[in-house]
PDB file of N, CA and C in Angstrom:
ATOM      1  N   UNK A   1     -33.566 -16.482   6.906  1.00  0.00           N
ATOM      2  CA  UNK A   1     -34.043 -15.105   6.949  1.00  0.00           C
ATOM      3  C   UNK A   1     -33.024 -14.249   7.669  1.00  0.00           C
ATOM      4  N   UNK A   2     -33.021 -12.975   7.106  1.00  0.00           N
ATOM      5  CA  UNK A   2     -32.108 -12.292   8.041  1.00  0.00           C
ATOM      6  C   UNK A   2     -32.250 -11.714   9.107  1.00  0.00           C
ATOM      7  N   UNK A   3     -31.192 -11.428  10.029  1.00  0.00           N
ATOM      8  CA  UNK A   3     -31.397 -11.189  11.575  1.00  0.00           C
ATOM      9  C   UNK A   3     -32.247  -9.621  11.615  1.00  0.00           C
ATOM     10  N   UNK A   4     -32.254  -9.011  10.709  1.00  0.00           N
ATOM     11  CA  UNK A   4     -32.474  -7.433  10.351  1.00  0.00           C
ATOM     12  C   UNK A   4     -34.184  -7.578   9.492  1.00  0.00           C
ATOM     13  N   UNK A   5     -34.826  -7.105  10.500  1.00  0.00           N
ATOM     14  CA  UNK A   5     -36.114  -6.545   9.969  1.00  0.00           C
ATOM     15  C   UNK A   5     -36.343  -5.306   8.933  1.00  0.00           C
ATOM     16  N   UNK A   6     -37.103  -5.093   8.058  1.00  0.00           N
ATOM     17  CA  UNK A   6     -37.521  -3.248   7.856  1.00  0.00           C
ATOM     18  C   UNK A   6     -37.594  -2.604   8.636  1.00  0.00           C
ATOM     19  N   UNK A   7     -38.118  -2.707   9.921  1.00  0.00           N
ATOM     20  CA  UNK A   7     -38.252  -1.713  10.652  1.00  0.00           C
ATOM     21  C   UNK A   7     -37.168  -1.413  11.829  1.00  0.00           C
ATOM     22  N   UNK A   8     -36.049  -2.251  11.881  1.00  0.00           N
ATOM     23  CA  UNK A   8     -35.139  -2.168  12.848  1.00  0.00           C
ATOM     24  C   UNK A   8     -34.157  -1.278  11.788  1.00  0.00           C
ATOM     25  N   UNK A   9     -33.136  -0.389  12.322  1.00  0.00           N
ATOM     26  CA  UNK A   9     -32.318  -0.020  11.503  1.00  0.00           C
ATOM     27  C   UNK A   9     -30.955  -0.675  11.634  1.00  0.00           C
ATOM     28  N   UNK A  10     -30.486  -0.922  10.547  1.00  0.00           N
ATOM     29  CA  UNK A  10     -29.520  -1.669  10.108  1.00  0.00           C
ATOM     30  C   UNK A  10     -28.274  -0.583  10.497  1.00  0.00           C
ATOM     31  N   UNK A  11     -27.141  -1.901  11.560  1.00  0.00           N
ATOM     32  CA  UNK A  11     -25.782  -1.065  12.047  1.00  0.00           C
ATOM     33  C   UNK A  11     -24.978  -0.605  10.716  1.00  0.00           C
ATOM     34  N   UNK A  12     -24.518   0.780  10.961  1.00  0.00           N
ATOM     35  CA  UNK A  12     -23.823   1.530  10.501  1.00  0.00           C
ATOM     36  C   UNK A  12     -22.004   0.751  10.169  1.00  0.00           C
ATOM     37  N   UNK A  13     -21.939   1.063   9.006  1.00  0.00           N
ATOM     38  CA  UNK A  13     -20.685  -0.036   9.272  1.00  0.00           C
ATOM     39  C   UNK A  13     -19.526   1.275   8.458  1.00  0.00           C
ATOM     40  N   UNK A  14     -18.205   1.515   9.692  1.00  0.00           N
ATOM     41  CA  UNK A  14     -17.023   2.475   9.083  1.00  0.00           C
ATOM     42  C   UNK A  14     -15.896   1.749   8.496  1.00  0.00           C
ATOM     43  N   UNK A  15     -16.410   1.977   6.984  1.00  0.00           N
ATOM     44  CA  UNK A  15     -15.227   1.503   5.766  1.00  0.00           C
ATOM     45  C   UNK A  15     -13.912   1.567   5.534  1.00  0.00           C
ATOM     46  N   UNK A  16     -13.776   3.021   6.047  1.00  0.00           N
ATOM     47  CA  UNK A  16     -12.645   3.470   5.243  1.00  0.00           C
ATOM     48  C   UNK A  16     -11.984   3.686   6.269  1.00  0.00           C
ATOM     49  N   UNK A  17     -10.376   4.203   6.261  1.00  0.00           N
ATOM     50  CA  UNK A  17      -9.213   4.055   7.366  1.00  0.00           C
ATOM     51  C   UNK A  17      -8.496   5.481   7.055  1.00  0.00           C
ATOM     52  N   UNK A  18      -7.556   6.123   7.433  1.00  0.00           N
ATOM     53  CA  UNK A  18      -6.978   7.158   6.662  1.00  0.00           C
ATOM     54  C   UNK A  18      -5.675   6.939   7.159  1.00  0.00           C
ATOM     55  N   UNK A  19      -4.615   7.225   6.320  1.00  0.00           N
ATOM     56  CA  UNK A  19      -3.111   7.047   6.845  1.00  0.00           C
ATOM     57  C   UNK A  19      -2.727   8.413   7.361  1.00  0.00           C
ATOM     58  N   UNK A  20      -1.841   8.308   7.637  1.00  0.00           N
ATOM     59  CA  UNK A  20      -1.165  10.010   8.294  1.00  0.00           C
ATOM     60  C   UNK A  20      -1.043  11.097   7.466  1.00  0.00           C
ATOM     61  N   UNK A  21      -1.485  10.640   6.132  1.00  0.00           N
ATOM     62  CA  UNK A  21      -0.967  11.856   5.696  1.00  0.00           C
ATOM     63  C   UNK A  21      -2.653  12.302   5.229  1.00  0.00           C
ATOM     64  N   UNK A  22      -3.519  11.439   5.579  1.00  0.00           N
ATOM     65  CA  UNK A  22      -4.880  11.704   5.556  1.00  0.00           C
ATOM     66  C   UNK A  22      -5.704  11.036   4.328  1.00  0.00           C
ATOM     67  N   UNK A  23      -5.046  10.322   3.472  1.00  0.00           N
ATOM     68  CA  UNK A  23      -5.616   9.975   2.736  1.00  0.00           C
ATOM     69  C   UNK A  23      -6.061   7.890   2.984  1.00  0.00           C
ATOM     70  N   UNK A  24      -7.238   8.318   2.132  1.00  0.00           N
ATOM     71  CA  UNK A  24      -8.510   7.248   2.399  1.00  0.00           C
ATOM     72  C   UNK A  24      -7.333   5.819   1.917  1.00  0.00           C
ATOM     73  N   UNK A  25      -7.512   4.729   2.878  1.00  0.00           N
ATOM     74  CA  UNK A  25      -7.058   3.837   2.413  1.00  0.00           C
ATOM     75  C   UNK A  25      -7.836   2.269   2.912  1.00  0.00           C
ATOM     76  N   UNK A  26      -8.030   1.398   2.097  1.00  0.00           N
ATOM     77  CA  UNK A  26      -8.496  -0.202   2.314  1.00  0.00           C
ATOM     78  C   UNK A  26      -7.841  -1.248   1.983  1.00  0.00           C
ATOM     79  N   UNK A  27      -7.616  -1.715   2.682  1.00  0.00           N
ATOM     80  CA  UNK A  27      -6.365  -2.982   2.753  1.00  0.00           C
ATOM     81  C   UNK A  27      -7.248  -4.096   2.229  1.00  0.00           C
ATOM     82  N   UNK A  28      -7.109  -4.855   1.137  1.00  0.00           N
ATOM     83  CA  UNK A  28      -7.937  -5.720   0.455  1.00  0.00           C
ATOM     84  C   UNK A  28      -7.038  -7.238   1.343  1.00  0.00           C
ATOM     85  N   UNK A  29      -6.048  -6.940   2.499  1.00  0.00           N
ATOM     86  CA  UNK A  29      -5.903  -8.170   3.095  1.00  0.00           C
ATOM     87  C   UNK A  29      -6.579  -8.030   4.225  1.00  0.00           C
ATOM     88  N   UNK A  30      -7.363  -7.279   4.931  1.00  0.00           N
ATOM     89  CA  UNK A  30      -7.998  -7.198   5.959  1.00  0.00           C
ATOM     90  C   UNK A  30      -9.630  -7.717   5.837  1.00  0.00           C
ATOM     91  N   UNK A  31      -9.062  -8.719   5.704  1.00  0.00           N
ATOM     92  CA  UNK A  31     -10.475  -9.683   5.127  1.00  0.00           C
ATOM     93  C   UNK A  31     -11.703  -9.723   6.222  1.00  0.00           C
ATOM     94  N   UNK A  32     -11.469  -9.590   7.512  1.00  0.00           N
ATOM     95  CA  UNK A  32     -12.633  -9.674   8.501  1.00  0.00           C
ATOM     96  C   UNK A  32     -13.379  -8.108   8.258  1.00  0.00           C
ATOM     97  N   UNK A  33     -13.017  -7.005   8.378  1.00  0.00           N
ATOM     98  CA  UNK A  33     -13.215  -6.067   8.201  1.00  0.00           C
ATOM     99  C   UNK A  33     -14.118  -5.966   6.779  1.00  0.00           C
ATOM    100  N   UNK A  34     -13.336  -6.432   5.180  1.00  0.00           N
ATOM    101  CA  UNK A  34     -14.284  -6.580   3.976  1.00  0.00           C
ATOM    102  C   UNK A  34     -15.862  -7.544   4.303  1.00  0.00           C
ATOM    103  N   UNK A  35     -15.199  -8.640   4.889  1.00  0.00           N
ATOM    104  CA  UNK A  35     -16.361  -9.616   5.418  1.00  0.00           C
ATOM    105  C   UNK A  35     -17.422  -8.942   5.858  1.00  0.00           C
ATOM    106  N   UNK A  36     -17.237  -8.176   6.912  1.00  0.00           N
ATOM    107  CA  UNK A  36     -19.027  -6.710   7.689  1.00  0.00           C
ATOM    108  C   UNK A  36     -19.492  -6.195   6.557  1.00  0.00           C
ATOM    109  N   UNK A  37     -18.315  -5.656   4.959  1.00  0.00           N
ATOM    110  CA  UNK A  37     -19.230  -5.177   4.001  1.00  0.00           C
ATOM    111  C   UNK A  37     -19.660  -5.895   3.249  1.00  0.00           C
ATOM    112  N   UNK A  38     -20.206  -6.824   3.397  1.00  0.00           N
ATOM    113  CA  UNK A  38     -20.779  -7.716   1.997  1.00  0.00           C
ATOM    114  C   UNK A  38     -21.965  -8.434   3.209  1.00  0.00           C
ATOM    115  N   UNK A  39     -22.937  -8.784   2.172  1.00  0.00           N
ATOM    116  CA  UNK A  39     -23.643  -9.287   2.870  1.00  0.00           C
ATOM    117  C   UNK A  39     -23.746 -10.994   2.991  1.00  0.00           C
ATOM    118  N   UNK A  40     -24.254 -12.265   4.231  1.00  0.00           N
ATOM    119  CA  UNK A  40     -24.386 -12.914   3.877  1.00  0.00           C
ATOM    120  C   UNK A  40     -24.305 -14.330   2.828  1.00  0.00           C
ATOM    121  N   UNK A  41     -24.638 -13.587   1.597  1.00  0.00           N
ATOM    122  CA  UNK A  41     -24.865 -13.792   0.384  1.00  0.00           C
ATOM    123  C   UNK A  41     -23.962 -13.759  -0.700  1.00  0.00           C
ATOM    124  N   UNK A  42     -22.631 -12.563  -0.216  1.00  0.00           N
ATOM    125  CA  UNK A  42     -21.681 -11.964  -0.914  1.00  0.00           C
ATOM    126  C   UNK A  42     -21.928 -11.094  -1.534  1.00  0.00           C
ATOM    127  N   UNK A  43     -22.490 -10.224  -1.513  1.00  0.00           N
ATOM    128  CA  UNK A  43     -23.139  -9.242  -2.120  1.00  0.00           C
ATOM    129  C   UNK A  43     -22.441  -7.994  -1.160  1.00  0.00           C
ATOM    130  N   UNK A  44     -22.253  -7.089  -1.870  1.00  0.00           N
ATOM    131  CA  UNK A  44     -21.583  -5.654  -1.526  1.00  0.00           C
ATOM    132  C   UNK A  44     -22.243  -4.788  -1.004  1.00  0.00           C
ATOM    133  N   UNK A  45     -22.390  -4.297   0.417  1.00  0.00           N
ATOM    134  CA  UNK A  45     -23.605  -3.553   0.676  1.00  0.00           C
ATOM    135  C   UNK A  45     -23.566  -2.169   0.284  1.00  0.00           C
ATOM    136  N   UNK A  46     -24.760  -1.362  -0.187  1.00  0.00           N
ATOM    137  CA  UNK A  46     -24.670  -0.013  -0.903  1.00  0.00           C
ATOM    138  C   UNK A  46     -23.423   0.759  -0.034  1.00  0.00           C
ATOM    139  N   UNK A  47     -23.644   1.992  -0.551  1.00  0.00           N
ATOM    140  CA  UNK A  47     -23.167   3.025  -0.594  1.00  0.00           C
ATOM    141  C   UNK A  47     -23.808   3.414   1.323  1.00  0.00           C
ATOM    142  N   UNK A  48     -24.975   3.703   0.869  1.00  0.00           N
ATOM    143  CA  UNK A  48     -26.068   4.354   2.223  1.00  0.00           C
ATOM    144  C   UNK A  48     -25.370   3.216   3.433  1.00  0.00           C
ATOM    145  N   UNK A  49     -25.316   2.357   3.310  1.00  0.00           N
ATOM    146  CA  UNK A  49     -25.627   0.996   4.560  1.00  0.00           C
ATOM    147  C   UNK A  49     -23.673   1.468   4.935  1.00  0.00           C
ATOM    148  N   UNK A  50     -22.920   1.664   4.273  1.00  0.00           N
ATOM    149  CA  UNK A  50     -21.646   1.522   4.595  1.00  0.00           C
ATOM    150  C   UNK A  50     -21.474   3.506   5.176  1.00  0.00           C
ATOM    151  N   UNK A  51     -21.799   4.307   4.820  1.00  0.00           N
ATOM    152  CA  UNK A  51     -21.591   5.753   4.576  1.00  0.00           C
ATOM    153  C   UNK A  51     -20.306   6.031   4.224  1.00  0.00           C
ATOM    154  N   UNK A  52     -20.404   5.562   2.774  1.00  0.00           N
ATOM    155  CA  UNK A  52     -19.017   6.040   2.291  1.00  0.00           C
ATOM    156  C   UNK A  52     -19.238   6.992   1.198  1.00  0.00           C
ATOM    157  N   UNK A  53     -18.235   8.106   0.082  1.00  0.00           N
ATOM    158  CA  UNK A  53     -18.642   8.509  -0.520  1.00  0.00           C
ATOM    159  C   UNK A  53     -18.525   7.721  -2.126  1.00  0.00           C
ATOM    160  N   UNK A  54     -18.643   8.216  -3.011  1.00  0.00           N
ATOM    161  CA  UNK A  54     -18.453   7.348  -4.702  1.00  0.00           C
ATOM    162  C   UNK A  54     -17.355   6.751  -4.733  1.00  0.00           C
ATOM    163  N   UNK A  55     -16.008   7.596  -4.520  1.00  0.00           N
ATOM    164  CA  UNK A  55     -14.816   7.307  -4.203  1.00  0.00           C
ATOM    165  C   UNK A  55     -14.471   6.447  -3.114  1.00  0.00           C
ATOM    166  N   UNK A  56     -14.542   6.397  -2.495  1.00  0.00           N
ATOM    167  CA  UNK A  56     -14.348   5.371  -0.971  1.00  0.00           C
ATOM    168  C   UNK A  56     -15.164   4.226  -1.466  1.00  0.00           C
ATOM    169  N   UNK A  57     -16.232   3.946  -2.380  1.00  0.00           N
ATOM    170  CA  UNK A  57     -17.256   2.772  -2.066  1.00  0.00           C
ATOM    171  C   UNK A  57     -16.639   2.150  -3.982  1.00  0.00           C
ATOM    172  N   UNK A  58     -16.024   3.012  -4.900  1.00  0.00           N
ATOM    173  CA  UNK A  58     -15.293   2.285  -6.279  1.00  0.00           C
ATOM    174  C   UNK A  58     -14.115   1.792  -5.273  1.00  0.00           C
ATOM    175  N   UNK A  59     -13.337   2.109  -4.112  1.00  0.00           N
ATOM    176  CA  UNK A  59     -12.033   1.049  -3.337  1.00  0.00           C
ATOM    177  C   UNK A  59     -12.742   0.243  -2.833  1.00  0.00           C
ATOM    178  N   UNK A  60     -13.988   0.320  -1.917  1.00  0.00           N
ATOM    179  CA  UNK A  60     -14.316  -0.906  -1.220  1.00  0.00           C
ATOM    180  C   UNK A  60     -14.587  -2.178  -2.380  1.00  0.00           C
ATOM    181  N   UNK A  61     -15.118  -2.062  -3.484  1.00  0.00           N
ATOM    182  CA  UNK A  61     -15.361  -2.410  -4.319  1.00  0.00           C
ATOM    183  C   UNK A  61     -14.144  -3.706  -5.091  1.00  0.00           C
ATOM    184  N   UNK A  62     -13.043  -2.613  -5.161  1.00  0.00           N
ATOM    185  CA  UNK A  62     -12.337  -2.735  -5.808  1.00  0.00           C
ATOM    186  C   UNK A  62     -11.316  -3.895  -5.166  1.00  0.00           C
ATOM    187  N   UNK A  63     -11.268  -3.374  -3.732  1.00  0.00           N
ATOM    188  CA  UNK A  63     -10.623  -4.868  -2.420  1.00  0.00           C
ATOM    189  C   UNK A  63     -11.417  -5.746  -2.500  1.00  0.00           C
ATOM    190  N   UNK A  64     -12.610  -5.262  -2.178  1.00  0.00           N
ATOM    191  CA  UNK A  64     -13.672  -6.909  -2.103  1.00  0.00           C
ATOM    192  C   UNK A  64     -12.910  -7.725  -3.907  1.00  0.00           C
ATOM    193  N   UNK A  65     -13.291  -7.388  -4.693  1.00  0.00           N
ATOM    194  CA  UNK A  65     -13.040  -8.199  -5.621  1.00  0.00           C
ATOM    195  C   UNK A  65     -11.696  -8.654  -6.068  1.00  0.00           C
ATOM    196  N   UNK A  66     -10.617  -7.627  -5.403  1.00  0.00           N
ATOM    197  CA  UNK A  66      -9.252  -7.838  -4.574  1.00  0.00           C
ATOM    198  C   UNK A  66      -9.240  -9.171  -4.245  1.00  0.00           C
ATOM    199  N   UNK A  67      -9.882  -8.987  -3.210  1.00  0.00           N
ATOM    200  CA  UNK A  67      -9.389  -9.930  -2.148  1.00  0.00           C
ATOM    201  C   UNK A  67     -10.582 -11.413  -2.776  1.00  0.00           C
ATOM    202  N   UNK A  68     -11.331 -11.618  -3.089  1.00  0.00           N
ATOM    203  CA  UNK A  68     -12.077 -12.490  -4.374  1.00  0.00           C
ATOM    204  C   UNK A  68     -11.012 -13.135  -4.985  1.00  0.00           C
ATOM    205  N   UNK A  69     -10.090 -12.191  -6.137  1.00  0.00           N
ATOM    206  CA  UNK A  69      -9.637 -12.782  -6.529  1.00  0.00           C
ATOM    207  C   UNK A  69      -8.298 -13.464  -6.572  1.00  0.00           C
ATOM    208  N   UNK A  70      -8.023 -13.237  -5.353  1.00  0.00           N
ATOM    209  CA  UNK A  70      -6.641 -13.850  -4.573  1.00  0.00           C
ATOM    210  C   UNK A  70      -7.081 -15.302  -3.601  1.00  0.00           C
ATOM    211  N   UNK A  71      -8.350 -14.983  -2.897  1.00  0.00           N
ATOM    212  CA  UNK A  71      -8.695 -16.242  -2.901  1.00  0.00           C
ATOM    213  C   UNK A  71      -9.369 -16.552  -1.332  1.00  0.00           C
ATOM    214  N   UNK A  72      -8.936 -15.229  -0.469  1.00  0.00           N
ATOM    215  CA  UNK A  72      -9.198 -14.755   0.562  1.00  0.00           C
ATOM    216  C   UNK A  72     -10.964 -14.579   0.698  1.00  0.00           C
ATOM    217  N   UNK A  73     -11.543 -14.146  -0.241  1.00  0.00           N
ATOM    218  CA  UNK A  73     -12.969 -13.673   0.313  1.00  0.00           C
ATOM    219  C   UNK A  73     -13.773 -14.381  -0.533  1.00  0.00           C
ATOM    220  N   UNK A  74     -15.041 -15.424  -0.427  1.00  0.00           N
ATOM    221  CA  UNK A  74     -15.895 -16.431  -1.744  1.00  0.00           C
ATOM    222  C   UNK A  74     -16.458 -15.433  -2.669  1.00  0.00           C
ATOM    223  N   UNK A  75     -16.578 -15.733  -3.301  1.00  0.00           N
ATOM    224  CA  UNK A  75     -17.760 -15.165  -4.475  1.00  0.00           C
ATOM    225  C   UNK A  75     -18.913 -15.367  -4.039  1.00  0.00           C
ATOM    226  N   UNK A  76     -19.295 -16.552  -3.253  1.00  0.00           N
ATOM    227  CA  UNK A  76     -20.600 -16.686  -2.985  1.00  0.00           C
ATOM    228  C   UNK A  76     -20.548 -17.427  -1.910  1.00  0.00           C
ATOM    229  N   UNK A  77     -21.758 -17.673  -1.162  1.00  0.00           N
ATOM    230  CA  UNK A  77     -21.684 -18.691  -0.055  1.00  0.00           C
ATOM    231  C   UNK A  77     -22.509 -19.700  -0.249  1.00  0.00           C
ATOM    232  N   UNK A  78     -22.646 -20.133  -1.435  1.00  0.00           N
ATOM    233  CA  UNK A  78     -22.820 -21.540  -1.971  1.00  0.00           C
ATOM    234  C   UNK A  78     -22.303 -22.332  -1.783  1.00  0.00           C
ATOM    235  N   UNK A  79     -22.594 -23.318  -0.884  1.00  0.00           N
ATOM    236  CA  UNK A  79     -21.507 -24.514  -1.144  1.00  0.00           C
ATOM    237  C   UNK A  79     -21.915 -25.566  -2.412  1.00  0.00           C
ATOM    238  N   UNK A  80     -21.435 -26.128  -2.928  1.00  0.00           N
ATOM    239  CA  UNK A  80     -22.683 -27.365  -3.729  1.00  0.00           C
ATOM    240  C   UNK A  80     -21.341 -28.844  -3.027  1.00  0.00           C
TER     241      UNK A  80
END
């Protein structure tokens, strides 16, 4: 079961990074950081749970399955 009830509110988690010249960036090798957005399970947590916007949450997206398919982050936490 998870550590997070309904009625407790679930920590706020900050996605995105910005470089100097201000624009949004996610390093799909910063695997501990992708790890806080996914849940458990491997599952990608929304939009709301991360506060990112459409744009910021198609990159988080896009590293997580990045970094998936390089070999860095499971697909699942299945072991068999």
């Amino acid at each position: 079961m998870s550590q997070f009830n309904r009625f407790t509110p679930q920590p706020k988690i900050k996605a995105t990074r910005k470089t100097a010249e201000g624009t949004v960036f996610i390093d799909y090798k910063d695997v501990e950081k992708l790890r806080r957005m996914m849940s458990p399970n491997g599952k990608i947590f929304a939009r709301k749970r991360l506060q990112t916007s459409a744009g910021e949450q198609r990159m988080v997206s896009a590293a997580i399955k990045r970094a998936r398919f390089m070999g860095l982050l499971p697909f699942t936490s299945a072991t068999l």
